[in-house]
PDB file of N, CA and C in Angstrom:
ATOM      1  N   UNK A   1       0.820  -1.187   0.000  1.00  0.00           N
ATOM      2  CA  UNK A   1       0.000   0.000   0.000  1.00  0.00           C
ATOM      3  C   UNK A   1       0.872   1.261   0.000  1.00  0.00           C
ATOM      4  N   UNK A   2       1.898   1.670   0.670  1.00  0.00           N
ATOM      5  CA  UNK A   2       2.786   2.053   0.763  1.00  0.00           C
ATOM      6  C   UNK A   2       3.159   2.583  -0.777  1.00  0.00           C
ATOM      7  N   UNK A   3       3.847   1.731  -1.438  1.00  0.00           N
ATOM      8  CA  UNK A   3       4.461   2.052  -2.750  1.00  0.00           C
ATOM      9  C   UNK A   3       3.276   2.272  -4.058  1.00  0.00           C
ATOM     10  N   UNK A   4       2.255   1.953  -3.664  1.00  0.00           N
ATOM     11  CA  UNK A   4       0.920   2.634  -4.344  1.00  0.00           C
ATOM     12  C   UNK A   4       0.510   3.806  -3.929  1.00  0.00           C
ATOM     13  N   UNK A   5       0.638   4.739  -2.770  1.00  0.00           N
ATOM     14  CA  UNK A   5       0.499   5.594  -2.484  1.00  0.00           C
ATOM     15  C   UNK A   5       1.597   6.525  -3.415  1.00  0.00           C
ATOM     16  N   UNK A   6       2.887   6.103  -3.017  1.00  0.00           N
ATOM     17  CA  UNK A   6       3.720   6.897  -3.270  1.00  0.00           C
ATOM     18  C   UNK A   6       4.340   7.488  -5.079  1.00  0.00           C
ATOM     19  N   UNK A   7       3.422   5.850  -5.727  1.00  0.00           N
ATOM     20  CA  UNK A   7       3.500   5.799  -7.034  1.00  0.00           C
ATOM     21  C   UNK A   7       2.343   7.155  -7.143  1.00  0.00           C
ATOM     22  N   UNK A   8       1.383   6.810  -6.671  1.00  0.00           N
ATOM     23  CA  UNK A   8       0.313   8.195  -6.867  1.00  0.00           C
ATOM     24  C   UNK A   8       0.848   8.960  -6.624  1.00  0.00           C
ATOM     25  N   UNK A   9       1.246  10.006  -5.687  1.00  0.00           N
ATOM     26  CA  UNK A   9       1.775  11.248  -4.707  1.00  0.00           C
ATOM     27  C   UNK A   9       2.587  11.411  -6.516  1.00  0.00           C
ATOM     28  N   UNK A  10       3.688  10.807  -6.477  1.00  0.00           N
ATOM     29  CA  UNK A  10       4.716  10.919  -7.801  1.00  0.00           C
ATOM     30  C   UNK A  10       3.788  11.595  -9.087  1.00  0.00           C
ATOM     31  N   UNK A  11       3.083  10.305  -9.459  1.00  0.00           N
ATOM     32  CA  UNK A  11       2.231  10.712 -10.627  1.00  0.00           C
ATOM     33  C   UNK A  11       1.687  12.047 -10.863  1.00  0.00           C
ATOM     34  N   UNK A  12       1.059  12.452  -9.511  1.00  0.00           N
ATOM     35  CA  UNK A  12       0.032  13.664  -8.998  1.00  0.00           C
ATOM     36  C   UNK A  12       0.693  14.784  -9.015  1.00  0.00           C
ATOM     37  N   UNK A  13       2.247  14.498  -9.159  1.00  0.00           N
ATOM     38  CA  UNK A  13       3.009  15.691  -8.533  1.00  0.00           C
ATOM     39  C   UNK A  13       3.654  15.982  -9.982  1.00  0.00           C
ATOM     40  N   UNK A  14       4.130  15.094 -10.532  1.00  0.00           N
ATOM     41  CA  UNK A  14       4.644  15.653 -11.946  1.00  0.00           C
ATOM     42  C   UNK A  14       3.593  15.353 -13.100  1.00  0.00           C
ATOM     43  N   UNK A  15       2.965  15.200 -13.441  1.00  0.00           N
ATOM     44  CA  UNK A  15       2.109  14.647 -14.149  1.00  0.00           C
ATOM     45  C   UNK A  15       0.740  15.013 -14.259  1.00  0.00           C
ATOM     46  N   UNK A  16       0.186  15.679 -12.900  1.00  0.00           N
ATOM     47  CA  UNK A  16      -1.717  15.869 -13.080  1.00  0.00           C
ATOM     48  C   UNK A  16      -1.923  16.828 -14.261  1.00  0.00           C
ATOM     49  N   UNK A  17      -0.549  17.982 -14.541  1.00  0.00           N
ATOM     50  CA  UNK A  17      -1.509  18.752 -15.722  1.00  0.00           C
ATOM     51  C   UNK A  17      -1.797  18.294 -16.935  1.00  0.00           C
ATOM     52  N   UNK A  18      -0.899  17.188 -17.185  1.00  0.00           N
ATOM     53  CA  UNK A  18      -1.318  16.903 -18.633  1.00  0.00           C
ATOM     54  C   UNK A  18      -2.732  16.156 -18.652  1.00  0.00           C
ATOM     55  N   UNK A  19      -3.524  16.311 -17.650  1.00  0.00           N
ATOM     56  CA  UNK A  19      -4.909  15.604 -17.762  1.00  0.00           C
ATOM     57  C   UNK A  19      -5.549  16.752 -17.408  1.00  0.00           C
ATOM     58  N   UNK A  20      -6.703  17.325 -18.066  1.00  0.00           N
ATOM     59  CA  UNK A  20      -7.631  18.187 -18.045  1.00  0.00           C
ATOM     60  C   UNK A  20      -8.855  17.617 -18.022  1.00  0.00           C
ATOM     61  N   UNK A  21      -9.324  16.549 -17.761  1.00  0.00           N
ATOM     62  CA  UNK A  21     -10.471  15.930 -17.498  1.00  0.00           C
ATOM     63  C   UNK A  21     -10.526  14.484 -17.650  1.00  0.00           C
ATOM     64  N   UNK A  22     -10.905  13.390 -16.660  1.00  0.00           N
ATOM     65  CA  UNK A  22     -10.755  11.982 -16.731  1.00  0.00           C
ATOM     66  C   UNK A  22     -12.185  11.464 -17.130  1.00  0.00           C
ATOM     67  N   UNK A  23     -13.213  11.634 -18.285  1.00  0.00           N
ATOM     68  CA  UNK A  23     -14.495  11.366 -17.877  1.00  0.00           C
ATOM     69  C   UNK A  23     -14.521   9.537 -17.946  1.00  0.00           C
ATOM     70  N   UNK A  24     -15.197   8.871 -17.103  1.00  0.00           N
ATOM     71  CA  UNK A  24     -15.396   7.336 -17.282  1.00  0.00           C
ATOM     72  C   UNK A  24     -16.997   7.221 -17.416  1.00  0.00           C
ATOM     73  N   UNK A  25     -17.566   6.071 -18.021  1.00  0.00           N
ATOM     74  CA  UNK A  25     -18.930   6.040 -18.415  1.00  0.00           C
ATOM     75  C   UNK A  25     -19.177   4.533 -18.097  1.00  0.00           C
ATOM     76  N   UNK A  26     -20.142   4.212 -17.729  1.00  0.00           N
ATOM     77  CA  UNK A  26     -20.671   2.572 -18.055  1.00  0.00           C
ATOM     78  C   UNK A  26     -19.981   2.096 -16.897  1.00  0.00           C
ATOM     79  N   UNK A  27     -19.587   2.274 -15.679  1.00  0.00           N
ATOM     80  CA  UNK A  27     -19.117   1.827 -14.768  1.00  0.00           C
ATOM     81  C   UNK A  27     -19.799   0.793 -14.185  1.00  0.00           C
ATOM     82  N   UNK A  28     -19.013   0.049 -13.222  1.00  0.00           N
ATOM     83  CA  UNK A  28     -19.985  -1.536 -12.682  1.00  0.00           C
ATOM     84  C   UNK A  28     -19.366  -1.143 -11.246  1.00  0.00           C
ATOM     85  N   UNK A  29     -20.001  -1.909 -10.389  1.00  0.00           N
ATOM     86  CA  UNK A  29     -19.688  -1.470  -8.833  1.00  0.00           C
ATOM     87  C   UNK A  29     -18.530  -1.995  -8.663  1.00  0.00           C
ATOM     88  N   UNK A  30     -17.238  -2.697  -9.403  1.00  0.00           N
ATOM     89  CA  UNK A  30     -15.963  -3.099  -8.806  1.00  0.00           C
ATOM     90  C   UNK A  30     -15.329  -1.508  -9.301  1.00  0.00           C
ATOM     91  N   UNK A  31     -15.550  -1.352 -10.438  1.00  0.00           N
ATOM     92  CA  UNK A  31     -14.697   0.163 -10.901  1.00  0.00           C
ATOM     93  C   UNK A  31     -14.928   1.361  -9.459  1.00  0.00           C
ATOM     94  N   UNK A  32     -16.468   1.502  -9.379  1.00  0.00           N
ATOM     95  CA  UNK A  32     -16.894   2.556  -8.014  1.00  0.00           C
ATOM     96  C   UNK A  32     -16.464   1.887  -7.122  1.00  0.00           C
ATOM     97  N   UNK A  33     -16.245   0.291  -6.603  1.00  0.00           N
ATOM     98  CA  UNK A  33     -15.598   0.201  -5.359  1.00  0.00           C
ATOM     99  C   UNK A  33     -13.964   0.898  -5.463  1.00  0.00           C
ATOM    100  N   UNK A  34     -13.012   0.611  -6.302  1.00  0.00           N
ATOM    101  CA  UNK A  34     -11.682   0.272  -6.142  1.00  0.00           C
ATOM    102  C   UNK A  34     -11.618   1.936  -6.771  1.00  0.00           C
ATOM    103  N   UNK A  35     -12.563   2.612  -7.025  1.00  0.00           N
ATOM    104  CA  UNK A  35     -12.631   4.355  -7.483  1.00  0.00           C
ATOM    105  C   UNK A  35     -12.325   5.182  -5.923  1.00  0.00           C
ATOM    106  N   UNK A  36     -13.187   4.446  -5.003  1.00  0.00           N
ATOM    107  CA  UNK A  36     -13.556   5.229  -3.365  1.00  0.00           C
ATOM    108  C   UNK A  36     -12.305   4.931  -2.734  1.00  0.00           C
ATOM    109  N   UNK A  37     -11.844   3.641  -2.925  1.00  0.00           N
ATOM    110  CA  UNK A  37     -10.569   3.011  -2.277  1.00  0.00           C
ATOM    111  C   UNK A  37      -9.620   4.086  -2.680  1.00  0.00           C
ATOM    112  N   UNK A  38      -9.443   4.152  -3.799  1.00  0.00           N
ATOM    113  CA  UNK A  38      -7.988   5.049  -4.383  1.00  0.00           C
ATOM    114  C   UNK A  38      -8.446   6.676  -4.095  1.00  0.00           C
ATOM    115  N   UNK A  39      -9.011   6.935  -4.171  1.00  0.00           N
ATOM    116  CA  UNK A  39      -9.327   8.739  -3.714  1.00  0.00           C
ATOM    117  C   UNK A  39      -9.068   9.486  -2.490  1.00  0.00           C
ATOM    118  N   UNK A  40      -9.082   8.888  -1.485  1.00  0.00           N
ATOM    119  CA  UNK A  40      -8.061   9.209  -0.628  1.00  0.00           C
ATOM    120  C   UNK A  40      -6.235   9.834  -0.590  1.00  0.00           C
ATOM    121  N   UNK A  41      -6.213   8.680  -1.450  1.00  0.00           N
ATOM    122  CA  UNK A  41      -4.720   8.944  -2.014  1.00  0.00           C
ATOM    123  C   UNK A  41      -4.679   9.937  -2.602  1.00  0.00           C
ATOM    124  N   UNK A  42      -5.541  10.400  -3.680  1.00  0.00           N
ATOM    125  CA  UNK A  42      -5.248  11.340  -4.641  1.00  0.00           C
ATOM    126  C   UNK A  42      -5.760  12.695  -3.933  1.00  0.00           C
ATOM    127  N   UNK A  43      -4.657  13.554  -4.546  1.00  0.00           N
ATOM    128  CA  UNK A  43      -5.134  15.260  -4.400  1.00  0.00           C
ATOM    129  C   UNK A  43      -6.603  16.104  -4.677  1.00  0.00           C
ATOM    130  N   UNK A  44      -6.878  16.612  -4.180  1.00  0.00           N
ATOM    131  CA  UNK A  44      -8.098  17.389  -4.518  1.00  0.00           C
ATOM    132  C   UNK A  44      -7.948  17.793  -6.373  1.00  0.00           C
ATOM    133  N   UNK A  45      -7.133  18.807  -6.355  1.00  0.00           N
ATOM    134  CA  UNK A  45      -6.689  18.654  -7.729  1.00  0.00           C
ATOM    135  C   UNK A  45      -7.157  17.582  -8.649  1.00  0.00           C
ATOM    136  N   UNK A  46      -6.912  16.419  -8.038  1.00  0.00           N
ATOM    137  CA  UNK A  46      -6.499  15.370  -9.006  1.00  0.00           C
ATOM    138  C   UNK A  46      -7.968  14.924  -8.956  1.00  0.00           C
ATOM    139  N   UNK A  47      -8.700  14.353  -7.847  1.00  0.00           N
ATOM    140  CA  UNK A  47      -9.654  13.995  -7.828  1.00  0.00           C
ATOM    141  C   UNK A  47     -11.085  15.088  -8.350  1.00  0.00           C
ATOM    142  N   UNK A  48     -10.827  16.340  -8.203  1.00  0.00           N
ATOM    143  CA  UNK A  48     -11.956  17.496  -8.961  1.00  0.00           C
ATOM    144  C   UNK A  48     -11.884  16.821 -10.953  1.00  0.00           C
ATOM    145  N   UNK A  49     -10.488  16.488 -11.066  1.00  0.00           N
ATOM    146  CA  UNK A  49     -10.529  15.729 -12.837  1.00  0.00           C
ATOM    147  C   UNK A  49     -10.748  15.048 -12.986  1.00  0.00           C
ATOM    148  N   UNK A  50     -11.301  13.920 -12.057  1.00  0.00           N
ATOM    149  CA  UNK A  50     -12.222  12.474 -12.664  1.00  0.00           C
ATOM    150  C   UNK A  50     -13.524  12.085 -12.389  1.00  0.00           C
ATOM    151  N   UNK A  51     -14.129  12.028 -13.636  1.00  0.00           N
ATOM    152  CA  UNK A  51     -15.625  12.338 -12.844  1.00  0.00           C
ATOM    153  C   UNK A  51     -16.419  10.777 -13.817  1.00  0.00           C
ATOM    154  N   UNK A  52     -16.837   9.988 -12.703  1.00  0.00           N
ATOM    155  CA  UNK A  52     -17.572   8.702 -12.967  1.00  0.00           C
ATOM    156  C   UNK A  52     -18.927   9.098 -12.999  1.00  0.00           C
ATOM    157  N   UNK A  53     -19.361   8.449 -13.857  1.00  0.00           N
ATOM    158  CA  UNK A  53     -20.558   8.863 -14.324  1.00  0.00           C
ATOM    159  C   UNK A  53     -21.256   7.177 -14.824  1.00  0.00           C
ATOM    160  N   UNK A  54     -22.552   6.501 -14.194  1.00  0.00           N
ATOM    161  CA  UNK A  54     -23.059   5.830 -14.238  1.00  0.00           C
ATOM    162  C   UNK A  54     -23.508   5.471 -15.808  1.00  0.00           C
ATOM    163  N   UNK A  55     -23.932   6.572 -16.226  1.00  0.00           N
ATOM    164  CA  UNK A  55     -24.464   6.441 -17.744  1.00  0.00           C
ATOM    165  C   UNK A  55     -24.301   7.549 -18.738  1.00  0.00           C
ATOM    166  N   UNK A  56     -24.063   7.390 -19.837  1.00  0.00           N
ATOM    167  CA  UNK A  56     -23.816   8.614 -20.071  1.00  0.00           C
ATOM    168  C   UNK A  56     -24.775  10.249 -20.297  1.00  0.00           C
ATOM    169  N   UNK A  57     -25.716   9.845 -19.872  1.00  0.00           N
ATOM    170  CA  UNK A  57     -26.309  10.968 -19.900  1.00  0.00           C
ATOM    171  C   UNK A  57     -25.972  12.290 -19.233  1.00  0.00           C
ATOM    172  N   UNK A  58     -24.642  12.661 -18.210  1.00  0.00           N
ATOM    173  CA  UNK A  58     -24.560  13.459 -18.175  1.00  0.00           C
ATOM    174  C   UNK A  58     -23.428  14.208 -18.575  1.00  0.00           C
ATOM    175  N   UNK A  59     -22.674  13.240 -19.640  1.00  0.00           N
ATOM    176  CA  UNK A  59     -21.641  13.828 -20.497  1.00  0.00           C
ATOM    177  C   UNK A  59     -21.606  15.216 -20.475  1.00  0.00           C
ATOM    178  N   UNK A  60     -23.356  16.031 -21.282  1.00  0.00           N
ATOM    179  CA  UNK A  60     -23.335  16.996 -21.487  1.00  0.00           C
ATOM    180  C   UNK A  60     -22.767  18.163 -20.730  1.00  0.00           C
ATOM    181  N   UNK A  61     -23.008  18.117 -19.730  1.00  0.00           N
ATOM    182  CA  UNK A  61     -22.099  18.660 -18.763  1.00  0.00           C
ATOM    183  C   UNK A  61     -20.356  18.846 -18.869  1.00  0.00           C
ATOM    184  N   UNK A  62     -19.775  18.026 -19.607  1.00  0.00           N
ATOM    185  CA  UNK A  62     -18.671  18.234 -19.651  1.00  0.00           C
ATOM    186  C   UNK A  62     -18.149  18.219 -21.259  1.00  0.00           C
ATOM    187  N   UNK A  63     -18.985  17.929 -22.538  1.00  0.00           N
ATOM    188  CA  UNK A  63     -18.541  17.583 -24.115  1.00  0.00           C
ATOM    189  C   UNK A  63     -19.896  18.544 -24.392  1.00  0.00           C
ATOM    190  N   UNK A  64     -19.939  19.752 -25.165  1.00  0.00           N
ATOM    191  CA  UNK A  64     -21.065  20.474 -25.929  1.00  0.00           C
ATOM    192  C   UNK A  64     -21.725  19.001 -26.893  1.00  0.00           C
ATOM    193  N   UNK A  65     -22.630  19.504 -26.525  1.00  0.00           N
ATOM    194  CA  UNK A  65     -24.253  18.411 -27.283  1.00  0.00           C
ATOM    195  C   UNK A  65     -23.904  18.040 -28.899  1.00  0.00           C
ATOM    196  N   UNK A  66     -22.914  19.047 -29.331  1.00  0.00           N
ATOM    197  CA  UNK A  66     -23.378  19.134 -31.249  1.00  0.00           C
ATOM    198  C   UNK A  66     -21.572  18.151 -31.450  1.00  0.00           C
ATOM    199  N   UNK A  67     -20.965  17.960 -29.697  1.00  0.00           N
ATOM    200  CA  UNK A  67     -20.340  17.144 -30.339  1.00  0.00           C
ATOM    201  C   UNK A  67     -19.890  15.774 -29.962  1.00  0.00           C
ATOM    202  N   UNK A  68     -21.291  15.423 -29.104  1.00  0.00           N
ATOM    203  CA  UNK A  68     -21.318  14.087 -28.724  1.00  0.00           C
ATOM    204  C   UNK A  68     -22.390  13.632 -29.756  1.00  0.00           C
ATOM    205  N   UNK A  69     -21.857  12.259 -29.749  1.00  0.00           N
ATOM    206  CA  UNK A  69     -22.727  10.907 -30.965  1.00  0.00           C
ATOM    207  C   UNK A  69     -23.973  11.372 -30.211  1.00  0.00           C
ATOM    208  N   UNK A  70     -25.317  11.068 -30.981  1.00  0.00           N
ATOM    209  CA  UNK A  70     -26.601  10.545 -30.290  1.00  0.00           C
ATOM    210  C   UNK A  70     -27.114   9.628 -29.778  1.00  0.00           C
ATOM    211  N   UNK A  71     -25.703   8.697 -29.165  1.00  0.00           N
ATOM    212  CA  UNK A  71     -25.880   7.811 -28.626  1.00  0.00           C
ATOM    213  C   UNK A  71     -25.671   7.955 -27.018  1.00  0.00           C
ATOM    214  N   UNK A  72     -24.660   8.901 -27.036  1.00  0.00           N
ATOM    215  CA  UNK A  72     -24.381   9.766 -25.650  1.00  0.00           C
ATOM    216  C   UNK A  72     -25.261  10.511 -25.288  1.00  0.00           C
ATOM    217  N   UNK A  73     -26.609  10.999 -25.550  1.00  0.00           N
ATOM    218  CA  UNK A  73     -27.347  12.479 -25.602  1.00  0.00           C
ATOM    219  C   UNK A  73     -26.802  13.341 -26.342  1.00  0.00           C
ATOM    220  N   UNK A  74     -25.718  13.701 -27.489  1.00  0.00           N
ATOM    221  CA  UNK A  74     -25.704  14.537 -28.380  1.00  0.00           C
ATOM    222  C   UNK A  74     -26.447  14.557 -29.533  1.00  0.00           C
ATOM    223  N   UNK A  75     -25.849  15.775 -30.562  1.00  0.00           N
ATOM    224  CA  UNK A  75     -27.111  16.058 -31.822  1.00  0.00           C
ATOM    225  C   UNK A  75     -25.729  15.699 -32.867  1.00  0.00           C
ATOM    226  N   UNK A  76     -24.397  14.650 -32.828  1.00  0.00           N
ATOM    227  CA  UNK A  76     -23.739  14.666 -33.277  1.00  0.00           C
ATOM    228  C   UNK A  76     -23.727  13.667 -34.059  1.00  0.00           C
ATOM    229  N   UNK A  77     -24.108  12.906 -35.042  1.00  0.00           N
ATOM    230  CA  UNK A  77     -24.084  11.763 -36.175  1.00  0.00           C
ATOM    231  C   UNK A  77     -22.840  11.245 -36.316  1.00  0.00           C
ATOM    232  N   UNK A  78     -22.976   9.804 -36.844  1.00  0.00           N
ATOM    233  CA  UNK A  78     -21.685   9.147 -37.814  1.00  0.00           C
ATOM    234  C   UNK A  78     -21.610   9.622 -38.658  1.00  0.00           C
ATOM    235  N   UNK A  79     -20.198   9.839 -39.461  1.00  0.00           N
ATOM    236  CA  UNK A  79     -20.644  10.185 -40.869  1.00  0.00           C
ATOM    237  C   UNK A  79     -19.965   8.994 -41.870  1.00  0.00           C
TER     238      UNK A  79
END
């Protein structure tokens, strides 16, 4: 536990800016269990950029509508 912490702390410390948003979708309760487990570890920072989301319906919130598929809740087509 120890050297998983510290692998995080590392990561968090050189590394969080190149992530500007973590969105995850379609989650199952082992992902939200082992999600609650690890957040502790991580920085406020770090943890305000990953945002689990059960289904995707509330993408919109974070991708404009015209440019998610309409399979996500956007008005965005295959082409």
């Amino acid at each position: 536990m120890q050297t998983v912490r510290a692998l995080t702390q590392t990561l968090q410390d050189y590394y969080a800016e190149r992530l500007g948003s973590f969105i995850v979708i379609h989650v199952n309760w082992f992902y939200r269990f082992m999600f609650q487990c690890m957040k502790p570890m991580l920085s406020k920072r770090t943890r305000d950029k990953v945002n689990v989301l059960g289904n995707p319906k509330g993408l919109s919130k974070f991708i404009p509508r015209d440019q998610l598929l309409t399979d996500y809740g956007g008005t965005s087509v295959r082409e």
